[in-house]
N, C-alpha and C. Protein backbone atom coordinates (compact mmCIF):
# COMPACT_ATOMS: atom_id res chain seq x y z
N UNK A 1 3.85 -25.46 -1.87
CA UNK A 1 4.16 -24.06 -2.15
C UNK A 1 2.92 -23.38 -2.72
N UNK A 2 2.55 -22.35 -2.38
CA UNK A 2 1.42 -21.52 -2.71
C UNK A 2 1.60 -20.92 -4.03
N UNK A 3 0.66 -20.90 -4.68
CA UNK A 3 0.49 -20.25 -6.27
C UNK A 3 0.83 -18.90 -6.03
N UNK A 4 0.87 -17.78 -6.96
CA UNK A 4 0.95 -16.65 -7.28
C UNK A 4 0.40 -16.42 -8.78
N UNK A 5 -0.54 -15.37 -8.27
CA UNK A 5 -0.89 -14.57 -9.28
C UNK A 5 -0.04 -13.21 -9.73
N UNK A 6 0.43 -13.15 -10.70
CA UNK A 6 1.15 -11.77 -11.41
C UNK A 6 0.24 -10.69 -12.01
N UNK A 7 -0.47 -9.74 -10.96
CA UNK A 7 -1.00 -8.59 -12.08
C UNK A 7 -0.71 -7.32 -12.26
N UNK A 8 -0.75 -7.24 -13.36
CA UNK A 8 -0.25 -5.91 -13.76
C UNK A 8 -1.53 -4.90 -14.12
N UNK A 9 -1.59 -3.78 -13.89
CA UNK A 9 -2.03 -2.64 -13.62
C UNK A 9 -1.93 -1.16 -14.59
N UNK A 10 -2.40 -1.19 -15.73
CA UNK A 10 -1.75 0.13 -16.42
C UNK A 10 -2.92 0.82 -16.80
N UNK A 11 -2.77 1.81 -17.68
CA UNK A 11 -4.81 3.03 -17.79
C UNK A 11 -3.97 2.82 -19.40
N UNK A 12 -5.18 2.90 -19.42
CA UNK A 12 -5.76 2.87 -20.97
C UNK A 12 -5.51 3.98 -22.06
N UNK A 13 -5.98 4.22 -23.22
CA UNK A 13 -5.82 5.40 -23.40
C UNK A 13 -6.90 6.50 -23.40
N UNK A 14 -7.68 6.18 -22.20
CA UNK A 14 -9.03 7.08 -22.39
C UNK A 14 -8.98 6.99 -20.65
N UNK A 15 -8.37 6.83 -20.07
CA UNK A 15 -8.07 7.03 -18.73
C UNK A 15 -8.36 5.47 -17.95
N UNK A 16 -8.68 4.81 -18.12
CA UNK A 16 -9.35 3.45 -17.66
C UNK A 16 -8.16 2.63 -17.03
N UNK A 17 -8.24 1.86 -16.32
CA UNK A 17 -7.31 0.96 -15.50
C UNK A 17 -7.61 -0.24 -16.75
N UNK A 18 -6.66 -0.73 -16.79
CA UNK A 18 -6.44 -2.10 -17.01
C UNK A 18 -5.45 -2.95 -16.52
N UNK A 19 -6.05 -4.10 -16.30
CA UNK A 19 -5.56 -5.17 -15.61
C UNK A 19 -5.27 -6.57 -16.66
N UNK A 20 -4.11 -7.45 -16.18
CA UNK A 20 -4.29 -8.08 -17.17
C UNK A 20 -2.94 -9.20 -15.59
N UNK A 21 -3.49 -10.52 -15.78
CA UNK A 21 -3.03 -11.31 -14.88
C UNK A 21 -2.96 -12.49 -15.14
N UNK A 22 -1.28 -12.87 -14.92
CA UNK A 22 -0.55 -13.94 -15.41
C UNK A 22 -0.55 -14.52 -14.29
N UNK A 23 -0.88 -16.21 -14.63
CA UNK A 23 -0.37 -17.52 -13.67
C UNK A 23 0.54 -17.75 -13.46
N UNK A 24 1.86 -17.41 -14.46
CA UNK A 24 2.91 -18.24 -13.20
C UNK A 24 3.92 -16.79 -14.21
N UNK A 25 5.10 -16.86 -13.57
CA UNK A 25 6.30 -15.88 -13.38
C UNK A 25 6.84 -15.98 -14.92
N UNK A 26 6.78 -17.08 -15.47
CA UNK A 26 7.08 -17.38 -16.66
C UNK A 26 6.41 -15.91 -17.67
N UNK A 27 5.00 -16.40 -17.81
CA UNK A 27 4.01 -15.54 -18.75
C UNK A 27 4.36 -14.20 -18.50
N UNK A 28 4.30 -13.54 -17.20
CA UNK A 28 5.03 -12.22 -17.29
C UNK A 28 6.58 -12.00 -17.52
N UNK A 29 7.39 -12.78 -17.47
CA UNK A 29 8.37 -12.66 -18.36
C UNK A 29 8.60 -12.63 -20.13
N UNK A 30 7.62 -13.07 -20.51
CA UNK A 30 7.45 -13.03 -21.60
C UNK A 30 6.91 -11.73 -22.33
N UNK A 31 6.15 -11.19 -20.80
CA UNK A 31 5.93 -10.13 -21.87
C UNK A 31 6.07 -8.75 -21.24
N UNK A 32 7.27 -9.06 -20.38
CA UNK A 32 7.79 -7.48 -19.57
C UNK A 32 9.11 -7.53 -19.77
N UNK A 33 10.07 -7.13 -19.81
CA UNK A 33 11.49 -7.23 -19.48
C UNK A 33 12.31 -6.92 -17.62
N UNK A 34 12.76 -8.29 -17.37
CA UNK A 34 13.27 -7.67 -16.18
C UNK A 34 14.52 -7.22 -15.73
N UNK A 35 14.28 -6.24 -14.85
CA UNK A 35 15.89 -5.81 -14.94
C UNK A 35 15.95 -6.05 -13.60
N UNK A 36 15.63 -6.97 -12.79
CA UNK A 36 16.81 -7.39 -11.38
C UNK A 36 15.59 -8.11 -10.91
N UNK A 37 15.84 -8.23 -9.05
CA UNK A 37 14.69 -8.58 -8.59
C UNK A 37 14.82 -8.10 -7.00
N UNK A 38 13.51 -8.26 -6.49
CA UNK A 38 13.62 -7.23 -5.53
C UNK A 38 14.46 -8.52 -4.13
N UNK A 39 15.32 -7.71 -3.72
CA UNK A 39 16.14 -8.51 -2.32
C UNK A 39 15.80 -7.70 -1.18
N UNK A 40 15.02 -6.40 -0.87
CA UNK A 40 14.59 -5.71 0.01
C UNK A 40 13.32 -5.73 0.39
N UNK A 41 12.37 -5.64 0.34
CA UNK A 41 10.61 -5.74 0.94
C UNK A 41 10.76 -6.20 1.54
N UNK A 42 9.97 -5.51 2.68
CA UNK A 42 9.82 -6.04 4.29
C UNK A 42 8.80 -7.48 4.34
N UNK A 43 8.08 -7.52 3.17
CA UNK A 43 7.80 -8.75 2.73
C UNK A 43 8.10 -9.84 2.43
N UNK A 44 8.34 -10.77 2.70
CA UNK A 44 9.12 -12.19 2.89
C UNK A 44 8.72 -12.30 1.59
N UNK A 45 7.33 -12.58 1.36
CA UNK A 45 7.33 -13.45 0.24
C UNK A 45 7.43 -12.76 -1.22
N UNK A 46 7.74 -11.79 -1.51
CA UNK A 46 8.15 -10.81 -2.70
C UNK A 46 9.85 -10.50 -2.75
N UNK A 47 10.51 -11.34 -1.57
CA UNK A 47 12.04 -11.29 -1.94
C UNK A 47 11.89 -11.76 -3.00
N UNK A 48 12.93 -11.95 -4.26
CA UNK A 48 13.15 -12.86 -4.89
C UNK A 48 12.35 -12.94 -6.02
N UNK A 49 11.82 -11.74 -6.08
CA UNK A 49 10.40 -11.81 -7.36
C UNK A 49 10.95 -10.97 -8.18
N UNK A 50 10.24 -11.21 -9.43
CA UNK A 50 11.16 -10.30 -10.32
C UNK A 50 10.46 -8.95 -10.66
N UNK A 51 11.70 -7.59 -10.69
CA UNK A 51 11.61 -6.17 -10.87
C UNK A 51 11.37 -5.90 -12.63
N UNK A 52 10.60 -5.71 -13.29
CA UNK A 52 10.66 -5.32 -14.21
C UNK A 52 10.64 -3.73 -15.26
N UNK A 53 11.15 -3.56 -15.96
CA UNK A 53 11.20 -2.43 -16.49
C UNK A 53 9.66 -1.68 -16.78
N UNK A 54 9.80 -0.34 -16.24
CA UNK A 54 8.98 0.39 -16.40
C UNK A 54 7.53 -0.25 -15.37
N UNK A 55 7.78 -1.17 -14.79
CA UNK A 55 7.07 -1.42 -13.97
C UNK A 55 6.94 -1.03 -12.53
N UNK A 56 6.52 -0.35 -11.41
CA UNK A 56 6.48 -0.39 -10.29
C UNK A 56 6.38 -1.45 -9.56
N UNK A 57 6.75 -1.79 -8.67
CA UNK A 57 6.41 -3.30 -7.30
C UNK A 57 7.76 -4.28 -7.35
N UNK A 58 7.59 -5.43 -7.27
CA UNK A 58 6.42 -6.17 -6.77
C UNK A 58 5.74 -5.89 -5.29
N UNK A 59 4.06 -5.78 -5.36
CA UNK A 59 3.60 -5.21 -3.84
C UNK A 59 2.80 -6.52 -3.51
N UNK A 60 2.53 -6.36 -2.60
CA UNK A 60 1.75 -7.59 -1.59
C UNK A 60 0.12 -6.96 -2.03
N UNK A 61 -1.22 -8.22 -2.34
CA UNK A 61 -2.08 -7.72 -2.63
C UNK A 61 -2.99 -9.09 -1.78
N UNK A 62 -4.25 -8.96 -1.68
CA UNK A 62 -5.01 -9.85 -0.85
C UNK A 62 -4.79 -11.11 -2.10
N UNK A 63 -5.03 -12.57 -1.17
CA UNK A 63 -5.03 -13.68 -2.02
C UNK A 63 -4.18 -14.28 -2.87
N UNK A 64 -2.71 -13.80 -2.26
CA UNK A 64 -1.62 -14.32 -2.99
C UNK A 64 -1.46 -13.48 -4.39
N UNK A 65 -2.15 -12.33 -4.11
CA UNK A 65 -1.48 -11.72 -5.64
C UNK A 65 -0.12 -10.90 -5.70
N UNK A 66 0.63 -11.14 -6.77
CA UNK A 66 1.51 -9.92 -6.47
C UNK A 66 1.24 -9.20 -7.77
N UNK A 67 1.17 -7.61 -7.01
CA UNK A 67 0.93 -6.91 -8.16
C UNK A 67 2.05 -6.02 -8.49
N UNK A 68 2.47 -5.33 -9.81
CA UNK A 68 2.78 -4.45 -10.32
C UNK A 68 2.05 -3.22 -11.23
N UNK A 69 2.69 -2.32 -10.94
CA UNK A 69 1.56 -0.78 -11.70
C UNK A 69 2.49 -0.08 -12.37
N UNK A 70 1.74 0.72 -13.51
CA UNK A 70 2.80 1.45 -14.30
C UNK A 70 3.33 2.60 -13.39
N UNK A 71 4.21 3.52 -13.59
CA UNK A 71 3.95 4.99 -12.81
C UNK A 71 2.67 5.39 -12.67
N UNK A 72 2.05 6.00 -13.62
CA UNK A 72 1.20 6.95 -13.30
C UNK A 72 0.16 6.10 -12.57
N UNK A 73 -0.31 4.85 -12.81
CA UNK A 73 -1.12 4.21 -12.07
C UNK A 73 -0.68 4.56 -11.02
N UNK A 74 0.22 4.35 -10.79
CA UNK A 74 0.98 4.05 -9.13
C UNK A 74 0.62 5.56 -8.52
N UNK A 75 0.86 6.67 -9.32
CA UNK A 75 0.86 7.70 -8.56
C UNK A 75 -0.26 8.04 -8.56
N UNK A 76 -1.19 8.18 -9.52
CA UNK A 76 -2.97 8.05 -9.11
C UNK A 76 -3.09 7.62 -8.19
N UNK A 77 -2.86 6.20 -7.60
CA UNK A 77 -3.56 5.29 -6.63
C UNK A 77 -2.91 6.15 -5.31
N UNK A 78 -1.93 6.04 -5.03
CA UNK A 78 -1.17 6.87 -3.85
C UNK A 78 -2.08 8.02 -3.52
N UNK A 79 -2.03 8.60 -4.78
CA UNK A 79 -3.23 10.22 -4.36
C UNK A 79 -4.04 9.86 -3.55
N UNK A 80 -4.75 8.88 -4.39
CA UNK A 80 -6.10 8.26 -3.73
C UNK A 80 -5.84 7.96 -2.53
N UNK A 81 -5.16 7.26 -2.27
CA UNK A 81 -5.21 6.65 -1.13
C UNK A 81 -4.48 7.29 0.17
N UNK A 82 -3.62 8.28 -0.36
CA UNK A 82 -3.64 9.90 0.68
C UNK A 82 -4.69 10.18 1.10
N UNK A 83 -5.67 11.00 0.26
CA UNK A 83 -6.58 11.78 0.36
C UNK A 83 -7.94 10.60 0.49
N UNK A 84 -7.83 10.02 1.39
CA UNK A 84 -9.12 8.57 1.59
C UNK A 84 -8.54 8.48 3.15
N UNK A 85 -7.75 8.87 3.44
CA UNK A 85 -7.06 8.54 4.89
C UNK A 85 -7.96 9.22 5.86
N UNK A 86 -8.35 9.22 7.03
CA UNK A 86 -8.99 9.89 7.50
C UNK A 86 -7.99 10.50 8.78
N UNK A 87 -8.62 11.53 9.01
CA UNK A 87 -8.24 12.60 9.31
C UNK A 87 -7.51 12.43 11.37
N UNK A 88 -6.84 12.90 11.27
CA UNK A 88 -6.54 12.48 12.83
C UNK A 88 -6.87 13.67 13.58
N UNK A 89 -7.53 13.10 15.01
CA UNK A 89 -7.65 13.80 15.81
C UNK A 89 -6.77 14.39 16.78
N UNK A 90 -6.63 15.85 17.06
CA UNK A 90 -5.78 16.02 17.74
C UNK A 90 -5.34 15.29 18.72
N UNK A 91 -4.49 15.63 19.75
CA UNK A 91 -4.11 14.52 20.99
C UNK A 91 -4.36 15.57 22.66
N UNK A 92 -4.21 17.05 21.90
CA UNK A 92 -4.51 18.20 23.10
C UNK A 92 -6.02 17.96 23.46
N UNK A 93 -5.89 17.85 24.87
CA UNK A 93 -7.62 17.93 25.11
C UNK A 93 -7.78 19.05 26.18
N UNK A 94 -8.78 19.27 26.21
CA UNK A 94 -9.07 20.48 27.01
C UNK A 94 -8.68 20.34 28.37
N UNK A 95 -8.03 21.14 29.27
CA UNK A 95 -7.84 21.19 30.19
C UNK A 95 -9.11 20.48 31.29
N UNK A 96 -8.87 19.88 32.03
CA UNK A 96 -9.98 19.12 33.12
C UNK A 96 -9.74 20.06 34.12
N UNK A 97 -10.91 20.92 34.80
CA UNK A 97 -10.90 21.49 35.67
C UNK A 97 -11.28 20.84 36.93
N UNK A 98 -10.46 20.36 38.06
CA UNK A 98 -10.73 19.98 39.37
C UNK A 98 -11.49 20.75 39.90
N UNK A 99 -12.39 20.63 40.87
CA UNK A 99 -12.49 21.88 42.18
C UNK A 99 -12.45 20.78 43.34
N UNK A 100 -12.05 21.47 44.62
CA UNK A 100 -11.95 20.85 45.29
C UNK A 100 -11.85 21.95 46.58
N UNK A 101 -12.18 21.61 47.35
CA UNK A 101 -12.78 21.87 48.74
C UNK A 101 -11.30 22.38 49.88
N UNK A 102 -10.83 23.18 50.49
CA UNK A 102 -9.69 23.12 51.30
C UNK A 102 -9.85 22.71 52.45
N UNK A 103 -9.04 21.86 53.45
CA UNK A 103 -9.27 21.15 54.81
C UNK A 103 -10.06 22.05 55.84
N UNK A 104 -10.03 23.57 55.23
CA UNK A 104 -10.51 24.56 56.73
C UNK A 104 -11.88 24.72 56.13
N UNK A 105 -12.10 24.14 54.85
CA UNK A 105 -13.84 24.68 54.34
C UNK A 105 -14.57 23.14 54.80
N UNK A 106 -14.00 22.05 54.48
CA UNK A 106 -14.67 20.69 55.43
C UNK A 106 -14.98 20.47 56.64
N UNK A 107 -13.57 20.97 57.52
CA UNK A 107 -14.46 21.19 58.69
C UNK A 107 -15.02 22.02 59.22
N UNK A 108 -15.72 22.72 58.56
CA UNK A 108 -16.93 23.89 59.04
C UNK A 108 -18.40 22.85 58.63
């Protein structure tokens, strides 16, 4: 069975992210309270993980992490990551103009 990392995600009081990441499910129980656990994510492996108070997630992160974020983290990062999206190109393209020749102008 593969390890998991637990990190959590909250800003500081001078605006700063902090991170702080527990080895096993235990240690963040100790120091979050949970109130259920998630049975929905299209994510297999975050069924079954635990939802904690005032916490956002559990989300899928590279390298077996699962992370959680406070709100406002959460909604910072979203901004961000709105406005980082790049831009789509329309799908209308300019009309292609044929020309083409009529059977009585070829054979002349």
């Amino acid at each position: 069975m593969k390890r998991h990392i637990y990190r959590v995600v909250t800003r500081g009081p001078e605006g700063d992210y902090r991170i702080r990441d527990y080895m096993t499910e235990e240690e963040i129980r100790h120091r979050h309270i949970q109130i259920g656990t998630d049975d929905c994510s299209t994510d297999i492996t975050l069924r079954g993980r635990p939802i904690f108070k005032g916490l956002i997630g559990p989300m899928p992160e590279a390298g077996g992490v699962i992370r959680y974020e406070s709100p406002d983290v959460f909604e910072q990062m979203t901004k961000e990551w709105c406005e980082s999206k790049r831009k789509r190109r329309s799908r209308t393209q300019k009309p292609v103009i044929i020309e083409f020749q009529s059977q009585v102008e070829l054979q002349n």
